[in-house]
C-alpha atoms as a PDB file:
ATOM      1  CA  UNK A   1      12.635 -23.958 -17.730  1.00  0.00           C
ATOM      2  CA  UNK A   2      13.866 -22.431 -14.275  1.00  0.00           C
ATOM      3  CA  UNK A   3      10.346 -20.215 -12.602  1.00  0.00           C
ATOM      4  CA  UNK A   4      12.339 -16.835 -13.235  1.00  0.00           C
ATOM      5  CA  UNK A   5      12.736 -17.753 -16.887  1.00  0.00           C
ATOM      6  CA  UNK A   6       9.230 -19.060 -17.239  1.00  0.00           C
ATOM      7  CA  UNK A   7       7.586 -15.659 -15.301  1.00  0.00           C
ATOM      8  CA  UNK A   8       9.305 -13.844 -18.114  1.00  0.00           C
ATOM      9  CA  UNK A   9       7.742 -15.321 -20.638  1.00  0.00           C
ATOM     10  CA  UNK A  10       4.410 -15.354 -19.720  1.00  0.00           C
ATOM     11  CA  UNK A  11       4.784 -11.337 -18.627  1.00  0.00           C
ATOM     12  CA  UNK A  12       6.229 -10.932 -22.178  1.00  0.00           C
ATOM     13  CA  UNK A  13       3.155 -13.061 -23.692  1.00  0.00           C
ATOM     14  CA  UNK A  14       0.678 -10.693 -21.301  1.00  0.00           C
ATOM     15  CA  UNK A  15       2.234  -7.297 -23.088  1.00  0.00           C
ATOM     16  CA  UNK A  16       0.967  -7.954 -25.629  1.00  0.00           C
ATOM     17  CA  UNK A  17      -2.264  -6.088 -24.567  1.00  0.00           C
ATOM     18  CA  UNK A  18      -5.218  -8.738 -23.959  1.00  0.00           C
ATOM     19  CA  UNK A  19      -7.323  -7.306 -21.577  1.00  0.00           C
ATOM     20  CA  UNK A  20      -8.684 -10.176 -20.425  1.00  0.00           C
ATOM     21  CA  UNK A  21      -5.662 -12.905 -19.757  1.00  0.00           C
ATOM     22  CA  UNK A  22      -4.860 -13.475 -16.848  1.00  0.00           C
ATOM     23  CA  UNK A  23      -1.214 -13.617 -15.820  1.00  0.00           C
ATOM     24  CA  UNK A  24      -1.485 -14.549 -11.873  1.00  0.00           C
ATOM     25  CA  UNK A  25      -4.198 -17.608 -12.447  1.00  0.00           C
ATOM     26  CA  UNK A  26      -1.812 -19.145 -15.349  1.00  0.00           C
ATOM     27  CA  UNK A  27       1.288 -18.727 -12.680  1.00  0.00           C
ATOM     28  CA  UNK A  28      -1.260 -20.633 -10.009  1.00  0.00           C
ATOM     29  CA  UNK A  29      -2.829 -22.977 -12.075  1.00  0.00           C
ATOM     30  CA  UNK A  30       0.318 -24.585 -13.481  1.00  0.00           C
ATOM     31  CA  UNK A  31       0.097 -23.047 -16.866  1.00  0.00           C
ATOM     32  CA  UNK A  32       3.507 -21.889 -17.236  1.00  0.00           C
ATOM     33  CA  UNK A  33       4.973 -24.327 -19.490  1.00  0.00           C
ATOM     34  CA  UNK A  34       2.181 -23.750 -21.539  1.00  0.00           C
ATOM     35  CA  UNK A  35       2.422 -20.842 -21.780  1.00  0.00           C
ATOM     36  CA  UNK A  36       6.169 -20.539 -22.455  1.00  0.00           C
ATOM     37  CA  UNK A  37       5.323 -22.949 -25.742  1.00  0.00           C
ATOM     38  CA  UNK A  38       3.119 -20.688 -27.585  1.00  0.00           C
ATOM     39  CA  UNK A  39       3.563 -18.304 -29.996  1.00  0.00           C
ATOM     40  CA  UNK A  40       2.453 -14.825 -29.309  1.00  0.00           C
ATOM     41  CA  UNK A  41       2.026 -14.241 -32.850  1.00  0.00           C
ATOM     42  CA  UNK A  42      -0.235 -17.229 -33.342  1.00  0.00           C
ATOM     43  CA  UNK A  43      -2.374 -16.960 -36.883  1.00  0.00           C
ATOM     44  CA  UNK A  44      -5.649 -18.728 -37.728  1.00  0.00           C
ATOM     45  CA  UNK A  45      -7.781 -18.595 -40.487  1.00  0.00           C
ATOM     46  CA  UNK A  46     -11.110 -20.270 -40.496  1.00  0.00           C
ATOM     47  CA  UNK A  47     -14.837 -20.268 -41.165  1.00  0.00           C
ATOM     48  CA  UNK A  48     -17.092 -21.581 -38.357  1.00  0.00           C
ATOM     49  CA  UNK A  49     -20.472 -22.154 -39.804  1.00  0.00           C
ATOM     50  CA  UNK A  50     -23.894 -20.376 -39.029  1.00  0.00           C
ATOM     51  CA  UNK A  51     -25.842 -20.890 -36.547  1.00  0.00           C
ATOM     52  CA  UNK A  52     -23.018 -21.098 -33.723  1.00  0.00           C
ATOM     53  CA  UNK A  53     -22.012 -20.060 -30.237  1.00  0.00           C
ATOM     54  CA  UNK A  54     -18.668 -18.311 -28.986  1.00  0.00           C
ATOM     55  CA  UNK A  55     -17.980 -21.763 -27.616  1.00  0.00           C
ATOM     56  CA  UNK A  56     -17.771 -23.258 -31.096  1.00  0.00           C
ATOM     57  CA  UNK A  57     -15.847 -20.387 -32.043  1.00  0.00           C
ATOM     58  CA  UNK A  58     -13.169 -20.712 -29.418  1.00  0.00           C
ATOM     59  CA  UNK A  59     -13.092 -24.718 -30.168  1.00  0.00           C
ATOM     60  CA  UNK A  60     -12.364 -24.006 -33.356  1.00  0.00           C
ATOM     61  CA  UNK A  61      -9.648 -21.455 -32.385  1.00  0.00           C
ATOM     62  CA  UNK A  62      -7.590 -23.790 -29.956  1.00  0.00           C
ATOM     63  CA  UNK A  63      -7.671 -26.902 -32.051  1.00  0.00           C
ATOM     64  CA  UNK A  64      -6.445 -24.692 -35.420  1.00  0.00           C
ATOM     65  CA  UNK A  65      -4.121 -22.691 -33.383  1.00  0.00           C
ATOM     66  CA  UNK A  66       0.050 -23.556 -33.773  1.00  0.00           C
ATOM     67  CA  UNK A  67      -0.173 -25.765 -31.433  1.00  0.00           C
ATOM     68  CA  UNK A  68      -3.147 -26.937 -30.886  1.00  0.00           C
ATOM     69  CA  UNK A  69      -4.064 -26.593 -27.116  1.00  0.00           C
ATOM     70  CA  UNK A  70      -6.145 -28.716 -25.324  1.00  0.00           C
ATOM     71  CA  UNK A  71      -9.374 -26.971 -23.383  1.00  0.00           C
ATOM     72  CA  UNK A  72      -9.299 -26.983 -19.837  1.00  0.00           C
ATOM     73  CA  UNK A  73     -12.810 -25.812 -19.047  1.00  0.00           C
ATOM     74  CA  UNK A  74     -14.785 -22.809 -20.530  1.00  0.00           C
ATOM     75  CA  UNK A  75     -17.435 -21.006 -19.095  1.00  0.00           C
ATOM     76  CA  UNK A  76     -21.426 -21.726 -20.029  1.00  0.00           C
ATOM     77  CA  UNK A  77     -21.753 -18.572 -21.025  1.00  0.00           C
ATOM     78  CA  UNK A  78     -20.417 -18.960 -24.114  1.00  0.00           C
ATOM     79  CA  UNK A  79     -22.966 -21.505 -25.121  1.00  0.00           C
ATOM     80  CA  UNK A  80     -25.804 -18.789 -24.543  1.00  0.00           C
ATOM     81  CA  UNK A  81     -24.746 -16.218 -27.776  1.00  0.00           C
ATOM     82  CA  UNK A  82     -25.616 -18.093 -30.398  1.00  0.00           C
ATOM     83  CA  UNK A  83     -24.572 -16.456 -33.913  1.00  0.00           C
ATOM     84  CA  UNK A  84     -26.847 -17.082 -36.832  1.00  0.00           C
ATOM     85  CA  UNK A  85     -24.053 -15.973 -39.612  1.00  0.00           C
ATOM     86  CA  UNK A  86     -21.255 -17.764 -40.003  1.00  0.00           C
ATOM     87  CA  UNK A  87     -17.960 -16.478 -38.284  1.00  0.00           C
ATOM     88  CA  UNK A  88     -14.677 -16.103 -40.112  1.00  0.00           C
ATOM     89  CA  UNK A  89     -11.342 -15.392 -38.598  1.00  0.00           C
ATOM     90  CA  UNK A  90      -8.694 -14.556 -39.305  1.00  0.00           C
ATOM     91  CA  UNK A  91      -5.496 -13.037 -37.579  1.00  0.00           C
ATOM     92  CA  UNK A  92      -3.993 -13.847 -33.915  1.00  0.00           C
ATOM     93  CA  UNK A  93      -5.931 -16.286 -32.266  1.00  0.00           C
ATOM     94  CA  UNK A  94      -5.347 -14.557 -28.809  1.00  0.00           C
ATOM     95  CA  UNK A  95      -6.627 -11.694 -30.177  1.00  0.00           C
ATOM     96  CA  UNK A  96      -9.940 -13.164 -31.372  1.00  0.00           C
ATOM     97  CA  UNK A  97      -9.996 -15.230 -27.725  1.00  0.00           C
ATOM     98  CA  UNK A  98      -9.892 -11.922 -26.421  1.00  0.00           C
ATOM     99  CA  UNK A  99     -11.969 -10.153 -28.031  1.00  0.00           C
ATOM    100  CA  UNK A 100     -14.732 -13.209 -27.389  1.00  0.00           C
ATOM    101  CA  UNK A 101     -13.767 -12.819 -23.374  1.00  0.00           C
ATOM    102  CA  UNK A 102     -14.291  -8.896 -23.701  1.00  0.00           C
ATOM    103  CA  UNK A 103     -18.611  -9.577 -24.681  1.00  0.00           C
ATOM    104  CA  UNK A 104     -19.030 -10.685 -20.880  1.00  0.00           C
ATOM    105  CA  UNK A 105     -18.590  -8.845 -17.800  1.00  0.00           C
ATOM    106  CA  UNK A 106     -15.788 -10.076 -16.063  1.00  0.00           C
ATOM    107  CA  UNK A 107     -15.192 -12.987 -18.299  1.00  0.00           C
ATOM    108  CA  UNK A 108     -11.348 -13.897 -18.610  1.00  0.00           C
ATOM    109  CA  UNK A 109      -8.743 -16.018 -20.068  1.00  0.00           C
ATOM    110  CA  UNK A 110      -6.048 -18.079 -18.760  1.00  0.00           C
ATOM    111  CA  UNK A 111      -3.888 -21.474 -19.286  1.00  0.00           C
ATOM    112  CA  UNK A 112      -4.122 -24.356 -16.658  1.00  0.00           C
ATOM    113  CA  UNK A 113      -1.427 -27.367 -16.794  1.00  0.00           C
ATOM    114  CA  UNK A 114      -4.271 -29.129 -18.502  1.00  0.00           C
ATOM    115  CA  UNK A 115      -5.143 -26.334 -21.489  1.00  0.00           C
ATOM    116  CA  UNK A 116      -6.872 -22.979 -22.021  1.00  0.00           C
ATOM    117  CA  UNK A 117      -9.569 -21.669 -19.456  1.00  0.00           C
ATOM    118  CA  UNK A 118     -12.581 -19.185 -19.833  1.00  0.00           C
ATOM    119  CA  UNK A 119     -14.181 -18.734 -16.959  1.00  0.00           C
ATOM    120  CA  UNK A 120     -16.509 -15.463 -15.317  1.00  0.00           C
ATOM    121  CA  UNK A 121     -14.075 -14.389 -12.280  1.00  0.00           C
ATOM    122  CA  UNK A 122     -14.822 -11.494 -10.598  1.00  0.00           C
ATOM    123  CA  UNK A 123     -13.052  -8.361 -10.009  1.00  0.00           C
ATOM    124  CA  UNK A 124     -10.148  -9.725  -7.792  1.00  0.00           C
ATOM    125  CA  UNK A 125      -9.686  -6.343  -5.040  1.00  0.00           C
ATOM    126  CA  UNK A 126      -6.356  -6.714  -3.265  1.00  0.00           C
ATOM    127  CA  UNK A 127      -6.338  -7.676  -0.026  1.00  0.00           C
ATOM    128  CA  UNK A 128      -6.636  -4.991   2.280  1.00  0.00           C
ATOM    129  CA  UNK A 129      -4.728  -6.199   5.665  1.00  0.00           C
ATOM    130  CA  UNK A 130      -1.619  -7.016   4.030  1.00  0.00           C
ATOM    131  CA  UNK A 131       1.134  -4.332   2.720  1.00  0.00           C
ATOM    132  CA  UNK A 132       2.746  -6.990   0.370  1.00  0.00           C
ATOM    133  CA  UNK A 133      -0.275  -8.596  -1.261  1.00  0.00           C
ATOM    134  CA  UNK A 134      -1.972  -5.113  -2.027  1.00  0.00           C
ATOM    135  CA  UNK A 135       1.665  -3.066  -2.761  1.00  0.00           C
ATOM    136  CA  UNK A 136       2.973  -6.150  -4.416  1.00  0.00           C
ATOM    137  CA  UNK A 137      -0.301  -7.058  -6.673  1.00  0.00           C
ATOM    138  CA  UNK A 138      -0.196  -3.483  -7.800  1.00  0.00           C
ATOM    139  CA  UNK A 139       3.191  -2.945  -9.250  1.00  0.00           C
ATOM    140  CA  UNK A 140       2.713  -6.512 -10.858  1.00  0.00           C
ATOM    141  CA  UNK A 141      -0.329  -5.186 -12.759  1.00  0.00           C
ATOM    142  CA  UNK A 142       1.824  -2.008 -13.796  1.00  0.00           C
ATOM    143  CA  UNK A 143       4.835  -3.599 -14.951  1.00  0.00           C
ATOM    144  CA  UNK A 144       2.304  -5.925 -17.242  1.00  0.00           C
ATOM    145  CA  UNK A 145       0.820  -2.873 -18.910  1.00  0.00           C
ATOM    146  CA  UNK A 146       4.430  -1.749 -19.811  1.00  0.00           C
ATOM    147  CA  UNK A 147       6.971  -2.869 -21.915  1.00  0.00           C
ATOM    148  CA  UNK A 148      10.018  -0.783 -20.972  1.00  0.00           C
ATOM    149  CA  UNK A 149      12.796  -1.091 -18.107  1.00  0.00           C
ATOM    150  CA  UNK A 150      11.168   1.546 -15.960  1.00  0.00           C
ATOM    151  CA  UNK A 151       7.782   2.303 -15.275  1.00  0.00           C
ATOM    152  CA  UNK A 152       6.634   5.924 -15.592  1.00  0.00           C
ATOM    153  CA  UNK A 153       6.714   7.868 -12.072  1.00  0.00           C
ATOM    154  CA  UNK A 154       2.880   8.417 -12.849  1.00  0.00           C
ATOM    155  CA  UNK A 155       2.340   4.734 -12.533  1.00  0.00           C
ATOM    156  CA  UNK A 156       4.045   4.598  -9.313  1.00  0.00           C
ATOM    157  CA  UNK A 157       2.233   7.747  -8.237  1.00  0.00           C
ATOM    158  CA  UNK A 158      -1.048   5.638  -8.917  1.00  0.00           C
ATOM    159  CA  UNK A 159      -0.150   3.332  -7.205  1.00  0.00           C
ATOM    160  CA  UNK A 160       0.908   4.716  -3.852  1.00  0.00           C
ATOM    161  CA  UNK A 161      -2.287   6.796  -3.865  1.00  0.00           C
ATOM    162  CA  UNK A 162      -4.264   3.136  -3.130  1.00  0.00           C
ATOM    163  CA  UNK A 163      -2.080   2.908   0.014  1.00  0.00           C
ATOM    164  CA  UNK A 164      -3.529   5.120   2.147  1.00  0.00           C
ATOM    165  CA  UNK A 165      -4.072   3.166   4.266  1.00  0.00           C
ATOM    166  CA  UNK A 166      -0.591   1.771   5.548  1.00  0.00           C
ATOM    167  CA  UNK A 167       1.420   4.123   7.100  1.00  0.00           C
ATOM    168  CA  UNK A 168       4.597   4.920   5.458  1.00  0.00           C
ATOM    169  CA  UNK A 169       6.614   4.488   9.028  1.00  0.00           C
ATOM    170  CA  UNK A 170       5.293   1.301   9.418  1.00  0.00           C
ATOM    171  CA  UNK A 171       6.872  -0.225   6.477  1.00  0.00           C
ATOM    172  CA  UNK A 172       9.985   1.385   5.868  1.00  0.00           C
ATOM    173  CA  UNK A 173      13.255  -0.882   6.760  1.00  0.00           C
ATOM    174  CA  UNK A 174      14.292   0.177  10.714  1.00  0.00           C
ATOM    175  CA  UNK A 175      16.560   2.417  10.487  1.00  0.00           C
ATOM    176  CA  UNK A 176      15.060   4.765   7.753  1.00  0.00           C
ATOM    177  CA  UNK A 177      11.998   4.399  10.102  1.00  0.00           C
ATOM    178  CA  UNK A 178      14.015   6.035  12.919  1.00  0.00           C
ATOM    179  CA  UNK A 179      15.302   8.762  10.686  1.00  0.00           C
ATOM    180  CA  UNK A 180      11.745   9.656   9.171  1.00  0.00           C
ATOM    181  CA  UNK A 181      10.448  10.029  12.388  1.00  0.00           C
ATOM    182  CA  UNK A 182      12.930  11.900  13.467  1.00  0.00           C
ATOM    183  CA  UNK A 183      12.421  14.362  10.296  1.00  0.00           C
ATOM    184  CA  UNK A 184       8.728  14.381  11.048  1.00  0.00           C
ATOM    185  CA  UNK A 185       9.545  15.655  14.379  1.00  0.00           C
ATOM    186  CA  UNK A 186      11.819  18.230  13.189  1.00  0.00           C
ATOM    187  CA  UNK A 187       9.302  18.948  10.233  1.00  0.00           C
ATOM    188  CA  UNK A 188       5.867  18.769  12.474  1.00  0.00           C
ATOM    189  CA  UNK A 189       4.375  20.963  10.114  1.00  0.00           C
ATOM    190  CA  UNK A 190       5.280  18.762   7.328  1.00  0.00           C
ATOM    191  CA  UNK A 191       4.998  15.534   8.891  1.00  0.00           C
ATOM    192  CA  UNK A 192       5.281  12.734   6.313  1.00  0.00           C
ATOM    193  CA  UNK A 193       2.738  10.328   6.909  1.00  0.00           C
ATOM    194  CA  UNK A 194       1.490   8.654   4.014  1.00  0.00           C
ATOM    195  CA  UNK A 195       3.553   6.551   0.590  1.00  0.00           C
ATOM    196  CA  UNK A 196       2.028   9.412  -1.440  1.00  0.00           C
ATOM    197  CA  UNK A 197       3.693  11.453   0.639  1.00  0.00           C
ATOM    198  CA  UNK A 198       6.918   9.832   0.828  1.00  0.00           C
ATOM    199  CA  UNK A 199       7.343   9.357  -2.937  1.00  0.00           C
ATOM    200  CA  UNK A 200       6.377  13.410  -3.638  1.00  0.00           C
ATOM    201  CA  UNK A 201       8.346  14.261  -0.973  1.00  0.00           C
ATOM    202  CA  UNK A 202      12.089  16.557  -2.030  1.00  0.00           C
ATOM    203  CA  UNK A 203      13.191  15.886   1.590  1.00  0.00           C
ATOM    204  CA  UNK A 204      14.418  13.974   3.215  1.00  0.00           C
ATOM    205  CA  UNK A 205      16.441  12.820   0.239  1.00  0.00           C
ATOM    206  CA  UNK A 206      16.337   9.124   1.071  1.00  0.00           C
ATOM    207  CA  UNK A 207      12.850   8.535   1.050  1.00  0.00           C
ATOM    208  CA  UNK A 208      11.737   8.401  -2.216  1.00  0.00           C
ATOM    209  CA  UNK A 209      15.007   5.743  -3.047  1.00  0.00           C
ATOM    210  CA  UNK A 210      13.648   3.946   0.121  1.00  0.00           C
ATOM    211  CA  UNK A 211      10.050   4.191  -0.806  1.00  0.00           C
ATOM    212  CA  UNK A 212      10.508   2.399  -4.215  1.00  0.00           C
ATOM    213  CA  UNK A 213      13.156  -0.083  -3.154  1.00  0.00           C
ATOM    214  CA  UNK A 214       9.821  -1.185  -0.392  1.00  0.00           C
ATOM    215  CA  UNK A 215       7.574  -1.567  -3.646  1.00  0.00           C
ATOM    216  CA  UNK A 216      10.058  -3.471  -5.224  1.00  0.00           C
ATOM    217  CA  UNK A 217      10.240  -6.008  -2.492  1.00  0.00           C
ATOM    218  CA  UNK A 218       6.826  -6.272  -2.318  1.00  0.00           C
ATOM    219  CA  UNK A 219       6.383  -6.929  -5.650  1.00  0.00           C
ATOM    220  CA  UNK A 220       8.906  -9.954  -5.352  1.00  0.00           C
ATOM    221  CA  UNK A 221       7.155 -11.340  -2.323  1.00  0.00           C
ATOM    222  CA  UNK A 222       3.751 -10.801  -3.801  1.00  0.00           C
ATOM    223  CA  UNK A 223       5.201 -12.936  -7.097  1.00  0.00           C
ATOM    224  CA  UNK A 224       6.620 -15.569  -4.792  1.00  0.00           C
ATOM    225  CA  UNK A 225       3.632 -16.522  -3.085  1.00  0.00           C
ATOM    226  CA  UNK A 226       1.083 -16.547  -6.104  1.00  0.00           C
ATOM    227  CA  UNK A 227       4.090 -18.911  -7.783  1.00  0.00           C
END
């Protein structure tokens, strides 16, 4: 399946809502194909018997799941809840895997070339030196939680607010660089210095077009290098 295909699918498996799976480790650990196989609306029902952990609880989900999918590695912490009644489930077994991530802090889900993965990872804060990697990782994350062709102008909103800290001149092609400045000079007293700025902004009229189109090609790069 060409890369562009497979990122599709596993963004369309990801909207379905689990909090806790992890679209950019399954891109970099080779789980793609993987993931691309399953079905998003994967039913189990079982009975794991007392006196069990979460880990026997997601064995039993993988192995009884349509496929069955092999286990890469999960984390110890599953082995420490032990549950003296027996379990029964029943419904989508990514729902139940997720739900099982969602009892540990940080705990998350993801598919390796070699099977699922469970593992404590903690809270991954963008890079903040590079425009690209903390732009680019942000608009991923939106366009996950959403399902439509457009993301609402409050997500974008959101998201320029966490880029304070790169100056909008700085990143804007050449020549709309040029002609901002030249508006801030003209408009001292409403200088335009900031992407929450620019993307608010009624004038000049290029600059929110030229704002987005920048998050867009973050976005791309961002998804390039993390492929």
């Amino acid at each position: 399946m060409p890369r562009k295909n497979r990122r599709q699918s596993i963004k369309s498996f990801a909207r379905f809502g689990w909090e806790r799976f992890d679209y950019e480790r399954t891109v970099a650990a080779g789980g793609a194909d993987l993931c691309c196989k399953l079905h998003r609306d994967s039913f189990i029902s079982c009975t794991v018997a007392a006196t069990c952990t979460f880990r026997d609880v997601v064995e039993q989900l993988v192995t009884r799941s349509r496929p069955p999918i092999a286990i890469d590695r999960l984390a110890s912490e599953l082995e420490k809840t032990v549950l003296v009644r027996a379990r029964t489930i029943f419904g989508s077994t990514w729902a139940h895997l997720d739900e099982i991530a969602q009892n540990y802090p940080s705990l998350c889900w993801w598919f390796s070339e070699k099977g699922l993965c469970m593992e404590v990872v903690p809270r991954r804060t963008p890079p903040s030196s590079n425009f690209d990697e903390v732009a680019g990782h942000l608009l991923t994350q939106a366009r996950l939680r959403f399902t439509g062709s457009r993301l609402p102008k409050t997500e974008y909103n959101q998201i320029v607010d966490q880029l304070s800290q790169f100056p909008v001149l700085e990143y804007l092609p050449k020549s709309y660089r040029k002609r901002l400045a030249e508006w801030n000079q003209r408009h001292s007293r409403e200088a335009i210095k900031t992407f929450a700025e620019a993307i608010r902004a009624k004038q000049p009229r290029f600059l929110h077009r030229e704002v987005l189109r920048r998050l867009y090609r973050a976005a791309e790069k961002f998804t390039i290098a993390v492929c």
